[in-house]
Protein backbone atom coordinates (compact mmCIF):
# COMPACT_ATOMS: atom_id res chain seq x y z
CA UNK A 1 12.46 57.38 -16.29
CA UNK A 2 14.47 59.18 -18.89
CA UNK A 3 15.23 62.56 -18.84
CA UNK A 4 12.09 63.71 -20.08
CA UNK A 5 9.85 65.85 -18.29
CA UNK A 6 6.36 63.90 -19.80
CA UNK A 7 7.71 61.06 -18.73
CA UNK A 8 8.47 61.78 -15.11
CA UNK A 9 5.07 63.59 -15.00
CA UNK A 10 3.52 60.37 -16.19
CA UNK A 11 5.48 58.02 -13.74
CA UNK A 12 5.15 60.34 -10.56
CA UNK A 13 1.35 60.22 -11.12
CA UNK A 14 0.54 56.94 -11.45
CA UNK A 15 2.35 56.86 -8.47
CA UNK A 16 0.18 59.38 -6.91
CA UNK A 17 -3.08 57.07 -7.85
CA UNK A 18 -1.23 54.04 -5.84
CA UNK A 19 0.67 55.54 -3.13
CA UNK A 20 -0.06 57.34 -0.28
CA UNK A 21 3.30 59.27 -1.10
CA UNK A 22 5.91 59.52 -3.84
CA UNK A 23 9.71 59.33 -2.82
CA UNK A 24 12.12 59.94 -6.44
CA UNK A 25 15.96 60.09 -6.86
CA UNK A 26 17.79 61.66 -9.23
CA UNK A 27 17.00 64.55 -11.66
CA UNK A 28 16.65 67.48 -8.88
CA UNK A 29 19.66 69.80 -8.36
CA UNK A 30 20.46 73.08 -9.97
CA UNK A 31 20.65 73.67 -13.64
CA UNK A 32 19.68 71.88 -16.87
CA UNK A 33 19.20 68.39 -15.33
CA UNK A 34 16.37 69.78 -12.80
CA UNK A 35 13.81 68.32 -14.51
CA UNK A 36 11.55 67.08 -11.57
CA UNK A 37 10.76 69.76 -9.86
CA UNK A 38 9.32 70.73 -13.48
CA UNK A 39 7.02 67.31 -13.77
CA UNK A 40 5.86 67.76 -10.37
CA UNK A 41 4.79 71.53 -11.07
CA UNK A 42 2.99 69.87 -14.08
CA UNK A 43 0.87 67.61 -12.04
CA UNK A 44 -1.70 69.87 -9.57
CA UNK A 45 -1.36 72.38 -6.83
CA UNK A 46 0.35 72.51 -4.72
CA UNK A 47 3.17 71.35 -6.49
CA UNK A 48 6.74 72.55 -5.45
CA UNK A 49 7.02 74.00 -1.86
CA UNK A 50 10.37 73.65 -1.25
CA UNK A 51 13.49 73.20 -3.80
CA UNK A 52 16.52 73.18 -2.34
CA UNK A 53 17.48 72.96 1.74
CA UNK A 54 19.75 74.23 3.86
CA UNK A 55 21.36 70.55 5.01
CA UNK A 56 24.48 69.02 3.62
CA UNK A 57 24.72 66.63 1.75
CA UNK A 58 20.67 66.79 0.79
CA UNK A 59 20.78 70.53 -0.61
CA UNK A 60 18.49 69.74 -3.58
CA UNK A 61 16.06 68.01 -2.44
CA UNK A 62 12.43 68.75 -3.18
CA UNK A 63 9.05 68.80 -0.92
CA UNK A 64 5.92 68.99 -2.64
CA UNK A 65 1.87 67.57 -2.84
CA UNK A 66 -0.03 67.54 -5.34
CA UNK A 67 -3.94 67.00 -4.10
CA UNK A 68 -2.35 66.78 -0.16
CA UNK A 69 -0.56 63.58 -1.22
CA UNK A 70 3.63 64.81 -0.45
CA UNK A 71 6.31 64.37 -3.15
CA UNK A 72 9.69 64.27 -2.17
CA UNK A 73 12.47 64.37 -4.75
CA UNK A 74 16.06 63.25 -2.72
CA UNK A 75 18.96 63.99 -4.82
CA UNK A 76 20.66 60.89 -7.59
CA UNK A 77 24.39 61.15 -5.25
CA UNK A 78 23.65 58.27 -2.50
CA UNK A 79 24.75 59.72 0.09
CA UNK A 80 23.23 63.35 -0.39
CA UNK A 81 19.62 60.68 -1.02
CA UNK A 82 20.45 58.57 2.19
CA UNK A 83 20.37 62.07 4.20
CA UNK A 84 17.67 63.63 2.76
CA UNK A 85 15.54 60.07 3.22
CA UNK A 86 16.95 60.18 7.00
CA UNK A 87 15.83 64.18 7.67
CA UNK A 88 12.44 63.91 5.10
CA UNK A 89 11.10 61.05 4.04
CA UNK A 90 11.65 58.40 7.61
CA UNK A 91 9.68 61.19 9.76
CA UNK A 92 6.74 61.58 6.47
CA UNK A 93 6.50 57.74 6.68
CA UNK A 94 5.90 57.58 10.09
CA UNK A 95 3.09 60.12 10.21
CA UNK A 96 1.56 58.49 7.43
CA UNK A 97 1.46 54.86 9.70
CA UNK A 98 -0.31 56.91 12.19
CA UNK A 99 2.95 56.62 14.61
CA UNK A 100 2.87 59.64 17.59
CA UNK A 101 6.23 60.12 16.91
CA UNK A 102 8.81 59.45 14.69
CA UNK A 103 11.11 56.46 14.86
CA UNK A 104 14.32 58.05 16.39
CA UNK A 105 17.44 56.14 15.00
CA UNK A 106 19.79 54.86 18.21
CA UNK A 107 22.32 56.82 19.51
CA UNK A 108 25.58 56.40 21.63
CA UNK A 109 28.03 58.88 22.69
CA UNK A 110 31.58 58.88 21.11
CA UNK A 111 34.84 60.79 21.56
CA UNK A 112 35.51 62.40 17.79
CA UNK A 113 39.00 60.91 16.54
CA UNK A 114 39.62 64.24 14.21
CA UNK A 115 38.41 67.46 13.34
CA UNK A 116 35.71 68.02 11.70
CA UNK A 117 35.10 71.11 9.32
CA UNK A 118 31.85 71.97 8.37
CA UNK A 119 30.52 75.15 6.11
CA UNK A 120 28.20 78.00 7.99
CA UNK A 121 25.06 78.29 7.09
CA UNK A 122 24.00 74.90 6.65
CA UNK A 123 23.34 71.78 8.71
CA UNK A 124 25.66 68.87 8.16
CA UNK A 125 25.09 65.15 8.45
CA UNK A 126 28.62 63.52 8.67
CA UNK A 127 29.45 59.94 8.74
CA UNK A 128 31.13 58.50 11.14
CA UNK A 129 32.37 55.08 12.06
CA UNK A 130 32.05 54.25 15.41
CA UNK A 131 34.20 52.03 17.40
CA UNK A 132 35.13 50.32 20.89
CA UNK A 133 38.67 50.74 22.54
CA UNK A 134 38.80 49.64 26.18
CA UNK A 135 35.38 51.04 27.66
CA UNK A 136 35.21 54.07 25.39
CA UNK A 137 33.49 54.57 21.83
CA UNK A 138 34.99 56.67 19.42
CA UNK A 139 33.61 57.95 16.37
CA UNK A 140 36.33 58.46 13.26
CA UNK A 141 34.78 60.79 10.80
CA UNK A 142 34.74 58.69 7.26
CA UNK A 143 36.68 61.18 4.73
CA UNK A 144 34.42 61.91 1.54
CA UNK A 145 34.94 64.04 -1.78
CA UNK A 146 31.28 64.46 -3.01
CA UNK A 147 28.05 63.12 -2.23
CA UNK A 148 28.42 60.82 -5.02
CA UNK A 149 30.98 58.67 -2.85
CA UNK A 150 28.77 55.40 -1.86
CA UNK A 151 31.93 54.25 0.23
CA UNK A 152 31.53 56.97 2.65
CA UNK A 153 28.33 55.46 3.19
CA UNK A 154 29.27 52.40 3.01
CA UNK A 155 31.85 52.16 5.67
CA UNK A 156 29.70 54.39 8.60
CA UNK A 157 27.69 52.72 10.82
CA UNK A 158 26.09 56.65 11.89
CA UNK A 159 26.18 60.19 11.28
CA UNK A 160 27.17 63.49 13.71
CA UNK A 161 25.00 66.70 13.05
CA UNK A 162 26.98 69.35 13.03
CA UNK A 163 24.64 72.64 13.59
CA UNK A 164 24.39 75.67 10.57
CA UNK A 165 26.10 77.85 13.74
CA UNK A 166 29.08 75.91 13.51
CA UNK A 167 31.92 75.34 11.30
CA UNK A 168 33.80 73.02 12.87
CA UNK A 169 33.92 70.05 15.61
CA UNK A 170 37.29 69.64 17.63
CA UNK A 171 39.03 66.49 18.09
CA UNK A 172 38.40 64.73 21.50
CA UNK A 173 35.40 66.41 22.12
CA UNK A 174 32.08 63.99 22.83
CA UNK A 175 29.33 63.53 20.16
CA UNK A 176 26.12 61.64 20.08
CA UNK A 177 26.14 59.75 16.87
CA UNK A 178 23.08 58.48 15.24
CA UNK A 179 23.40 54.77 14.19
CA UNK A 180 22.21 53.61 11.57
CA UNK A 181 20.02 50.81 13.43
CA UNK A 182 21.32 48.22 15.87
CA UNK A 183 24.66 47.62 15.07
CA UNK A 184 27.63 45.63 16.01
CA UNK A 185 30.06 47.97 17.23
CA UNK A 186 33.57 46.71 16.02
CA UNK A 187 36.80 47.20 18.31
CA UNK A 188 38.59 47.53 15.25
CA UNK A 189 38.15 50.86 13.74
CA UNK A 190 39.13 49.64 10.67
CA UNK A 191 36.54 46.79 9.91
């Protein structure tokens, strides 16, 4: 849709008459270019419940329902939309096949190759690639700028939470890193 609010009212409900759910990207954050949260509001009640979360890199994304059919609106910058899909919208999809539970991602444990620094106050989702040396794993954190870098992405194969309570992750210490499904796990860390 362009960045019109009428028009992402319009395309957000017919989605709501086809869909058990609406998932968008792009046009949530903060300033001038929020315009979703702003069509949603338009359509019913409840309409916004949430704008803006305390998880890095998915800080604007948006949880609504309009007529108890949810609305999620993930952030335009991949990776800050891969991460708020992985948190939100995977565990909202699952309910809404009827599952018990949600469909936990596989996880292995990994020695961290670096540091990793983290902000207080919010819950971070860094990617990692994990690989094989001998009989250990290790998981090298992938260096990123912005949630806008798709390589960072790109060249994970999982993510380490690192809690709100804590602002860093010391080298050599063991993590359980999420994979992003079943993967081959390389013995060359950089492949």
């Amino acid at each position: 849709a362009k960045d019109e609010v009428n028009k992402i009212s319009e395309l957000i409900e017919l989605g709501l008459k086809i869909a058990d759910a609406v998932i968008t990207t792009g046009g949530t954050s903060v300033g001038g270019l929020d315009l979703v949260s702003e069509a949603i509001n338009k359509l019913g009640n409840p309409g916004v419940i949430v704008h803006g979360v305390a998880i890095r890199p998915a800080m604007p994304t948006v949880l609504a329902a309009i007529e108890r059919k949810p609305v999620l609106a993930l952030s335009g910058n991949p990776t800050a939309a891969i991460t708020g899909f992985e948190v939100f919208a995977r565990p909202l999809i699952c309910k809404l096949l009827g599952m018990n539970q949600e469909e936990k991602r596989p996880t292995i444990k990994a020695v961290l190759t670096r540091r990793i620094s983290t902000p207080l106050g919010k819950k971070n989702y860094v990617r990692v690639k994990v690989f094989q040396k001998n009989d250990d794993f290790y998981a090298d954190p992938i260096a990123h700028h912005s949630a806008s870098t798709l390589s960072s992405i790109t060249k994970a194969n999982g993510y380490v939470i690192v809690p709100e309570n804590r602002e860093s992750l010391m080298e050599g210490i063991a993590v359980t890193v999420h994979l992003f499904g079943n993967i081959e796990i390389t013995t060359n860390p950089n492949k």
